[in-house]
Structure formats: C-alpha cells, structure tokens
Protein backbone atom coordinates (compact mmCIF):
# COMPACT_ATOMS: atom_id res chain seq x y z
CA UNK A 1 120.70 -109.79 80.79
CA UNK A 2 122.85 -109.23 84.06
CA UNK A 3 124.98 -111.01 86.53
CA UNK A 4 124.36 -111.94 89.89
CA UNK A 5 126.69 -112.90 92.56
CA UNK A 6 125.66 -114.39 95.97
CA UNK A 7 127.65 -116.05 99.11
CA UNK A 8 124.35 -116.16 100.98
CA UNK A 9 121.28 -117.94 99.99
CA UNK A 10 117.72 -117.13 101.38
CA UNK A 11 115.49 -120.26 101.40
CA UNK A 12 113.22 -118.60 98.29
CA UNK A 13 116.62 -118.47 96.19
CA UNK A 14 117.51 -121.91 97.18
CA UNK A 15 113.81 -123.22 95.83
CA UNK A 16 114.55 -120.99 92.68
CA UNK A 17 117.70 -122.60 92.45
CA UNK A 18 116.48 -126.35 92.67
CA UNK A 19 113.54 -126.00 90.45
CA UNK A 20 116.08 -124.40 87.51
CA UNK A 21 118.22 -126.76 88.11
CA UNK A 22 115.55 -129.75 87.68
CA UNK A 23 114.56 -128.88 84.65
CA UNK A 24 118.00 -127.01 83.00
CA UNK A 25 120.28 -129.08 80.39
CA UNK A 26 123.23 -129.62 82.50
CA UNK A 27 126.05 -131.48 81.38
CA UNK A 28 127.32 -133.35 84.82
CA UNK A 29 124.98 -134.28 87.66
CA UNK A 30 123.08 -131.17 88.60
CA UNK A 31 123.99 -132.27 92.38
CA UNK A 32 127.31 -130.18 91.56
CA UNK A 33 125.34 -127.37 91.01
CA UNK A 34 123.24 -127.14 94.11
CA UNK A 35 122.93 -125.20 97.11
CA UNK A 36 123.60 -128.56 99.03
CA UNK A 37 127.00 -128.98 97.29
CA UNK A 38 128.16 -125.72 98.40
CA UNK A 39 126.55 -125.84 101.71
CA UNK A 40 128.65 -129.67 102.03
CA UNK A 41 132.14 -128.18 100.98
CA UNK A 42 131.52 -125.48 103.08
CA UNK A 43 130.96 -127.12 106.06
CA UNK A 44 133.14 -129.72 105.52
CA UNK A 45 136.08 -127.98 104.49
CA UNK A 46 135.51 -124.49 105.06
CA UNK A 47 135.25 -123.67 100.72
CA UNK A 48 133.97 -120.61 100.07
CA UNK A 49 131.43 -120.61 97.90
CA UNK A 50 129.57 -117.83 95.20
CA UNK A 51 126.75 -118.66 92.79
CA UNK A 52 126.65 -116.64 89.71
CA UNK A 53 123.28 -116.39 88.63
CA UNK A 54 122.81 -115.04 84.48
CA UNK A 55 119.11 -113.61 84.58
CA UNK A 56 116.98 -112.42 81.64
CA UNK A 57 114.25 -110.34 83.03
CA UNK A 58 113.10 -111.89 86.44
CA UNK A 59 114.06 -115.42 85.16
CA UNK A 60 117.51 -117.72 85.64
CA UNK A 61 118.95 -118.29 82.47
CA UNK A 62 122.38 -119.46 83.71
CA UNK A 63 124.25 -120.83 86.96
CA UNK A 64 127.64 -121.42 88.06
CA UNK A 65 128.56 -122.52 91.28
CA UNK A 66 132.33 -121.67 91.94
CA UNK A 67 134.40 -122.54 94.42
CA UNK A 68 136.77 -120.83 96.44
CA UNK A 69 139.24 -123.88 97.71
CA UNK A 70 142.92 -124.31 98.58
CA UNK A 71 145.08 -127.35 97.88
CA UNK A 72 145.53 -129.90 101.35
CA UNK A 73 142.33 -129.71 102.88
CA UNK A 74 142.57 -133.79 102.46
CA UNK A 75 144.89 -133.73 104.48
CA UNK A 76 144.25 -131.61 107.52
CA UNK A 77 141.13 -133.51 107.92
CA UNK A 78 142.65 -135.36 111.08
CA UNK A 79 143.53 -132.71 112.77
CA UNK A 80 141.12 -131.03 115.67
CA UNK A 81 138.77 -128.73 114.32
CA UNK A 82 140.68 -125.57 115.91
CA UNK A 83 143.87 -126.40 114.36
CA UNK A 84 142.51 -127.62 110.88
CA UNK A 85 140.50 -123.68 111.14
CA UNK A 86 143.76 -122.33 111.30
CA UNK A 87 145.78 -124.00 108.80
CA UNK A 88 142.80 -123.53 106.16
CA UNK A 89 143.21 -119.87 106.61
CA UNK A 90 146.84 -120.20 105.60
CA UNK A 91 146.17 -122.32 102.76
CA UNK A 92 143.60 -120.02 101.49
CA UNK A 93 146.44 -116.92 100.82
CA UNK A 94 149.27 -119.52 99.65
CA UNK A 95 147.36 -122.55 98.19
CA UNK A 96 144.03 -120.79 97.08
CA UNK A 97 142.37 -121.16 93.62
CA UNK A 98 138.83 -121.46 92.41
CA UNK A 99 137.30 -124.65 90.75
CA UNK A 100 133.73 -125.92 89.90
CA UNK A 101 132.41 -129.61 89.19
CA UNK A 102 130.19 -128.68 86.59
CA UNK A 103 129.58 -126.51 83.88
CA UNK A 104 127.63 -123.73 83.49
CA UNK A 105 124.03 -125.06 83.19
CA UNK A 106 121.65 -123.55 80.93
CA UNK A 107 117.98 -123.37 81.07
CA UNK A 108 116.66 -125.33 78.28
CA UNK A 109 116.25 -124.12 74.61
CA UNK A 110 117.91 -120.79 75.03
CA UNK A 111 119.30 -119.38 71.87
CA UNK A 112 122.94 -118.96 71.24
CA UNK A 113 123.24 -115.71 71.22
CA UNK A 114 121.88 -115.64 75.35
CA UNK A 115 124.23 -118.59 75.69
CA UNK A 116 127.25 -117.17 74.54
CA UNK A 117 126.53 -113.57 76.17
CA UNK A 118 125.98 -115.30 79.56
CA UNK A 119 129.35 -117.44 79.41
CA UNK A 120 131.40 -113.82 78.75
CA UNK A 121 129.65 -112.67 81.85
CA UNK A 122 130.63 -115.40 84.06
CA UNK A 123 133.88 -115.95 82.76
CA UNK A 124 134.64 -112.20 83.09
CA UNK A 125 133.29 -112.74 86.43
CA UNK A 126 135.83 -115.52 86.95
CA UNK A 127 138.82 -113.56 85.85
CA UNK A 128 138.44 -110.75 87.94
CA UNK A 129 138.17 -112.44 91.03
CA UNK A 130 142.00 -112.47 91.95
CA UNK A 131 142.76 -116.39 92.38
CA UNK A 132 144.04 -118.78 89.36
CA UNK A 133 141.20 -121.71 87.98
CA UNK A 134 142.62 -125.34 89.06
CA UNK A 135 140.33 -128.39 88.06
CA UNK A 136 137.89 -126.23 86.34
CA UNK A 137 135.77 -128.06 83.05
CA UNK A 138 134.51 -125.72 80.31
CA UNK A 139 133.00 -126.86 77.20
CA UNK A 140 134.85 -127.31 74.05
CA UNK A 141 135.63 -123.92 72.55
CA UNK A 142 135.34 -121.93 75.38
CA UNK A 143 139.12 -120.88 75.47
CA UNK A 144 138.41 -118.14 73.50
CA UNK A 145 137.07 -116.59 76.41
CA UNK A 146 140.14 -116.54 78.80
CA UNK A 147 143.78 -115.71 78.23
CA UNK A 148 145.40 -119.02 76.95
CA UNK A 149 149.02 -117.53 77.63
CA UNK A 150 148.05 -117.83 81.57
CA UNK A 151 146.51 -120.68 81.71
CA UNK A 152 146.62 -124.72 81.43
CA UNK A 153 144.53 -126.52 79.40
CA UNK A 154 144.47 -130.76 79.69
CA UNK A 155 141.81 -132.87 78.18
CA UNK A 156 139.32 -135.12 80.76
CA UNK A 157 137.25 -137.09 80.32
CA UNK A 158 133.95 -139.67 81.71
CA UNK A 159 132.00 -142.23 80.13
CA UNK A 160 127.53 -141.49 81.46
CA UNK A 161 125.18 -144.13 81.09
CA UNK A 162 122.06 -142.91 79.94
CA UNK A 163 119.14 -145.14 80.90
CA UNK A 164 116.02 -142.64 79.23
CA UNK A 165 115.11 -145.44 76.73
CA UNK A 166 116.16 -148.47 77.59
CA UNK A 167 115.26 -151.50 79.96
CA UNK A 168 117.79 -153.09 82.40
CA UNK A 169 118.19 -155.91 80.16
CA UNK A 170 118.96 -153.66 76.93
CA UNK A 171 121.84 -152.31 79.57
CA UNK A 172 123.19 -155.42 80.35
CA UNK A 173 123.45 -156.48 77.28
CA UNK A 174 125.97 -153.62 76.38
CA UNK A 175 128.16 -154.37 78.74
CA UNK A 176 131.55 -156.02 77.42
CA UNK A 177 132.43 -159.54 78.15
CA UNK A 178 135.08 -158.31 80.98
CA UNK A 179 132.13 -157.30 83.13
CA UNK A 180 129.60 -159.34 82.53
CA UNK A 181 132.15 -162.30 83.44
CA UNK A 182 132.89 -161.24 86.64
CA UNK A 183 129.29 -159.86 87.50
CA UNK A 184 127.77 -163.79 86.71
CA UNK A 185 131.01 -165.30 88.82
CA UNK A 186 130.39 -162.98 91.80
CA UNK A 187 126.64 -163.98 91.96
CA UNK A 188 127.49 -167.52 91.15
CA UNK A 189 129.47 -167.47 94.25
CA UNK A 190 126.71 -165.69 96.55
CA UNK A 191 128.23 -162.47 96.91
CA UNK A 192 125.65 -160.18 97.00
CA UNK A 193 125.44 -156.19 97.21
CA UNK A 194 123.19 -153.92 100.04
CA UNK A 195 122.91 -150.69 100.88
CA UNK A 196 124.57 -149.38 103.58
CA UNK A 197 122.00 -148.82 106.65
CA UNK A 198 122.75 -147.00 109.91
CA UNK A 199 122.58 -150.18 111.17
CA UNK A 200 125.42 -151.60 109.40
CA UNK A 201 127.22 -148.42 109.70
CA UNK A 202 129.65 -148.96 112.79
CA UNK A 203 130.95 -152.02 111.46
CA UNK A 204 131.46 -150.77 108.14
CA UNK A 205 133.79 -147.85 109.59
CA UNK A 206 135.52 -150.44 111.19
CA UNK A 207 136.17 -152.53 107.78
CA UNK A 208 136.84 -149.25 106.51
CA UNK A 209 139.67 -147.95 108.84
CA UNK A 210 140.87 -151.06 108.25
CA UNK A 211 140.95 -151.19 104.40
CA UNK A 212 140.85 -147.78 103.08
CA UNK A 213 144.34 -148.00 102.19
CA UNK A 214 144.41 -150.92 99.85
CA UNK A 215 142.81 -148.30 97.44
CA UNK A 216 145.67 -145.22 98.06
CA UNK A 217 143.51 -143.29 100.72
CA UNK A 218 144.10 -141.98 103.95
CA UNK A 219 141.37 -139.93 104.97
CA UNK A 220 139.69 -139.19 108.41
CA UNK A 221 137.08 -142.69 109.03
CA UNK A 222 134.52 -142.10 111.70
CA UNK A 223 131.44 -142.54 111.88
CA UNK A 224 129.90 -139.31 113.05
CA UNK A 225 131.75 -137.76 110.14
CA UNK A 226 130.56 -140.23 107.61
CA UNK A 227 126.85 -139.97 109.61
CA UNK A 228 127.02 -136.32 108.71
CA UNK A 229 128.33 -136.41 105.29
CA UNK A 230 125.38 -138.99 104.31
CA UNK A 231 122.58 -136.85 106.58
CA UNK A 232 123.80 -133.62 104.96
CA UNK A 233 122.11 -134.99 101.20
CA UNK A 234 119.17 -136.74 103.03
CA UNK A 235 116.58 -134.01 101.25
CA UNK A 236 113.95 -134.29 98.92
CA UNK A 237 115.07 -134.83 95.75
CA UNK A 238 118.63 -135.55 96.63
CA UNK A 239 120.69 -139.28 96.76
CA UNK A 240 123.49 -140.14 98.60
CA UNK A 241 124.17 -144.16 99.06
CA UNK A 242 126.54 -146.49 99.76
CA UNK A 243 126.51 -150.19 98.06
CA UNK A 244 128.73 -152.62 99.83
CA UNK A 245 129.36 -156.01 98.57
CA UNK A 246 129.02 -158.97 101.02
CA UNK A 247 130.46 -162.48 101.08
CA UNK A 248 129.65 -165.20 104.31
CA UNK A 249 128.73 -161.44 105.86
CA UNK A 250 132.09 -160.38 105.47
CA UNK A 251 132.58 -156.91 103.79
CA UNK A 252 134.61 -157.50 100.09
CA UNK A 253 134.48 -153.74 98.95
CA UNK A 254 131.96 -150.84 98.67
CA UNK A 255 130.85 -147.79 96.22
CA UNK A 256 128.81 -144.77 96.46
CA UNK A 257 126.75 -142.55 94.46
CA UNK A 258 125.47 -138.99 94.82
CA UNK A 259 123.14 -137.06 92.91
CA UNK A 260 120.03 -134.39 92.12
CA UNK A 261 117.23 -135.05 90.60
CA UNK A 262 117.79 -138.12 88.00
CA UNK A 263 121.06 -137.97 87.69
CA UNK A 264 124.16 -139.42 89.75
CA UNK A 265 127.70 -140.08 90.27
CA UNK A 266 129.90 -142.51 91.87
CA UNK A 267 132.74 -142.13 94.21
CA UNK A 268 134.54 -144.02 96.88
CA UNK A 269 135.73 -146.87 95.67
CA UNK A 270 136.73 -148.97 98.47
CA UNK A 271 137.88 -152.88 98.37
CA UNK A 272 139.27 -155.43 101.62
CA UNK A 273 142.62 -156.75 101.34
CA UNK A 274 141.26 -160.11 101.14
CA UNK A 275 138.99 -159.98 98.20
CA UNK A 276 142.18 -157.82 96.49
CA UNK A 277 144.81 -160.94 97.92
CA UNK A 278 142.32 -163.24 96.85
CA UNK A 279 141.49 -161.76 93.14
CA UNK A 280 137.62 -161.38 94.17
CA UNK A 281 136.11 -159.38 91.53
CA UNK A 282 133.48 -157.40 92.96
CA UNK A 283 133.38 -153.69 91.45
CA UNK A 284 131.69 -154.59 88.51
CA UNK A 285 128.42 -156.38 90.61
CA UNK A 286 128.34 -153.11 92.74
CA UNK A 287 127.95 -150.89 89.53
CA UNK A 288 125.64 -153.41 87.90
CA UNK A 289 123.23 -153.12 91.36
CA UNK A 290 123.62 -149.77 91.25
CA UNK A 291 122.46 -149.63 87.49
CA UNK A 292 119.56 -151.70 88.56
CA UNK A 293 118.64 -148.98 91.42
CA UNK A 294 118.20 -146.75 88.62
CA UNK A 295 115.83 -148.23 86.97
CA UNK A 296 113.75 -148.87 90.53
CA UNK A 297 114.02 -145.03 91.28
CA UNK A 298 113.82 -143.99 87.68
CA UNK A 299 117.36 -141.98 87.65
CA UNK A 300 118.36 -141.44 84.05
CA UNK A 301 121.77 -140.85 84.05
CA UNK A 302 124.54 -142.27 85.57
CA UNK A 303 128.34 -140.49 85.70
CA UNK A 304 131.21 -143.06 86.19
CA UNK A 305 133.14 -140.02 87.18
CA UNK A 306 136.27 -139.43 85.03
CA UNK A 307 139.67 -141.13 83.19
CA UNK A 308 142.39 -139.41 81.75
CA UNK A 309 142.50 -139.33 77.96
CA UNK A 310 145.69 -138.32 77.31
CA UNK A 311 148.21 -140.37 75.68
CA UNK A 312 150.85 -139.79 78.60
CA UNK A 313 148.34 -141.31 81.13
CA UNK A 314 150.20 -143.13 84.21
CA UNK A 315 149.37 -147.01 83.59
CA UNK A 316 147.37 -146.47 86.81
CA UNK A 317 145.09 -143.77 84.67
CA UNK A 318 144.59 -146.42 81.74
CA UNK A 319 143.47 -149.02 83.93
CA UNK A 320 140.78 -146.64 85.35
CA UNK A 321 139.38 -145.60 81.93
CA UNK A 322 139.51 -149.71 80.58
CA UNK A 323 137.42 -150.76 83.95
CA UNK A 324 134.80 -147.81 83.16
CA UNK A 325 134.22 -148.90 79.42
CA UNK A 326 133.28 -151.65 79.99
CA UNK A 327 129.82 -150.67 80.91
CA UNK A 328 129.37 -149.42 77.36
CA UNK A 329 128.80 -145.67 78.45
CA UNK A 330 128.86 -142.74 76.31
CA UNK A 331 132.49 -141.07 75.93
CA UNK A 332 132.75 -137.79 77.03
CA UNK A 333 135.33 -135.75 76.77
CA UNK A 334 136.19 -131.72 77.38
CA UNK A 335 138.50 -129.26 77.72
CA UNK A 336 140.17 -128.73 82.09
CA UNK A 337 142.04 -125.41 83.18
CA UNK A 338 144.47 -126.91 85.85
C-alpha cells in the first residue's frame, strides 16, 4: 500500500475519484470529498487543497481531501477581489491551519488491517505538513494516532436521516409532535415551499440582503456570486438547491442542501423578520419538502449538519440540537481536533 498526494487533478483522476467515491462507505456526504468541493473552496476562497489517495495495487482504497484554510476568509468576502487576494496571503502565514469535512472514506469491505495501515499513512501525512488541524472529525479512537499533548479534542455531533427502507409516510410518522405541529399549521395556512429558480433569483437576493441578519450573518449577497456558487455543483451526479418558503408570494425563510451521489446536507438557514416578529413557523415545512425531494430523486441520506453535545453548550447550541431531533434522525456523534 502507498500514499499519494495531489494539488492537481487530471480529468481521468477526477472520474477515478467520483466513481470511488459513489460506491465507498463514507461517513458524511461524499460531496465533502469531491473534486468539486475542493475546486468550490478554492475558487471561492482561495483554500488550498491536497487529496491523499491510499492505493493497494492500481486501486483506491482510501481518500482524504484536506484543506489548507486560514481563519477570516468570511469576512474579507466584501472586499474587491485584489484586496481580499492580498489579505488571504497574510492570513495563510498567521491564521493558517488545515481542516476536512469528512472522514477518511473507505472503499467498501476492506479489512482492518488495510484500514488501520491507511489511517497511519494519512495521519502521518497530516502531521508532517507544518500547520495545526482546526475543525477536523476523526472517528472514535483515532487519537491514538496523533500526539494528544498538542492537540484539542471536543465532541460533535449530527443527527442523518436515512431513508434506504422506508416510505415518506413511515418518515413522517417519526417525527415528534413539535414538528409535525407546525408542519400541518404552516400548510393549513397556505404557506407553501419551491425551489429556488433563476427566475426567482433576483428577488430572492433582494429578500436576502434584506434579512440575512435576523439569523447572525453578514456575508457578501449578490447574485452573480450566489449564480456561481449554485452553477459551480450543476454536474452530473451532484445537488445543490435552495427551498424557500412562500406566504401571499412573500418570502418567510429559505434552506439549502448540497450533496453527491445519494446523499446531502443542509445549510443556510435563512428566515424574514416578519415571519420571526410574527412567530411563523416555517423551518420545519422546508425540511419536511426537502425530505419529500428525497424520496422523488431517490437520495438516501440526509445530514442535518451538526449540534454541540457537550454539556457546556451556549443555550443558543441546545436550541439547535432540540430543533434537529425532532425529525427523529440517527445520533451521531465523534471525536473534533479544534
């Protein structure tokens, strides 16, 4: 078995790559994996990026896509491209570190033995590279592998849905009473959810400049930006949507998902100040539409992207993991380096 490192990929390696990760066991959405996702941060704020590629013979056995970032890139996104080229490169030597969104991923039924000879290698790999680990899962046990006396370690945690063998209405039925309440009073009012189109998509950056804050963000809106961002995962195989939740027309709050293969995650949750003035519920009917477009596109797996475990959790943290369990998911939890 060796190692392989690469910071370019040819177009045959990129195939290679998306046909492993199809049909590898990987832990997280796959999407996190890709050559996409690196080509995205890369392009979008300038993260280097290196796959590490375990091979036995000719064949992938292994991958880990690891990332090369540096804390503030949120927020130099305003500034002019020039300037925000600049600062990154001064970020890079003071606020560098590497991170990864997914585990390694393994190609299916590998013995132990290959799996536990390919983690020293990458995590060797990842030691020697000169910059600390910051937001970086591994799987339970794996500390063994890295010098504990240098490193944090804080439990994480995210509850997946996992639609393989089960109907809508078996789902639905799992949910808890605090979201199947406010799912039937948001329909019963005639709120309904859409995807975003590009023709809706001007008027939803305008909802959005407007309203991004009522949810703590302050990120660059525009809509070339967020054109590019969606056009950048329009590829076979690949999902990025946005659901947005409509009342009289009028924009209440919106969701998205990305993913690979049949498995996604959701991000961007966004809500107006009138439905949050007004205590309109309408989270819960965007992730139950969004279940439902999993069972139309046959996705299997569906990541409600993270809480915090801990016991010390801000009451802002608890509030996130209660809203996710309600939808009955299965509890995941792992070990973080931060």
């Amino acid at each position: 078995m060796r190692l392989e490192s690469y910071e370019l990929l040819k177009n045959a390696l990129i195939i290679e790559i998306e046909k492993f990760l199809l049909k590898a066991n990987s832990k997280f959405n796959p999407l996190f994996s890709s050559p996409l996702w690196a080509n995205r941060l890369n392009e979008l704020f300038f993260f280097k990026f290196r796959f590490l590629v375990i091979r036995d013979d000719n064949d992938i056995v292994a991958l880990h896509l690891i990332f090369e970032g540096y804390r503030g890139y949120a927020r130099i996104s305003k500034f002019p491209l020039y300037f925000r080229y600049i600062l990154h490169k001064i970020l890079f030597l003071f606020c560098g570190y590497q991170t990864c969104y997914n585990f390694i991923v393994f190609k299916k039924n590998i013995n132990q033995s290959k799996i536990n000879e390919s983690k020293k290698l990458i995590y060797n790999n990842i030691q020697s590279h000169g910059k600390k680990m910051a937001n970086f899962p591994i799987y339970n046990n794996d500390t063994k592998y890295f010098d504990l006396q240098k490193l944090n370690i804080l439990k994480w945690g995210t509850y997946i849905l996992n639609f393989s063998d089960s109907s809508y209405e078996d789902v639905f039925n799992k949910y808890k009473r605090s979201a199947k309440k406010p799912i039937n009073l948001a329909r019963s009012k005639g709120i309904q959810v859409r995807r975003l189109t590009d023709l809706d998509l001007q008027k939803y950056i305008v909802w959005l400049k407007l309203n991004q804050k009522v949810t703590g963000k302050n990120y660059l809106v525009s809509e070339k930006s967020l054109k590019k961002d969606l056009y950048l995962l329009r590829k076979s195989g690949y999902i990025n949507e946005i659901f947005v939740a409509y009342f009289n027309n009028h924009i209440l709050g919106s969701l998205g998902i990305w993913g690979f293969g049949n498995f996604i995650s959701e991000y961007g949750v966004n809500i107006s100040s009138y439905a949050k003035k007004n205590k309109i519920y309408v989270q819960e009917l965007i992730k139950d539409e969004i279940i439902k477009y999993c069972f139309k596109n046959d996705i299997k797996y569906y990541d409600l992207s993270g809480f915090n475990p801990n016991k010390n959790a801000s009451d802002k943290a608890k509030s996130i993991k209660f809203f996710k369990e309600k939808f009955n998911g299965v509890k995941i939890t792992y070990d973080q380096i931060i």
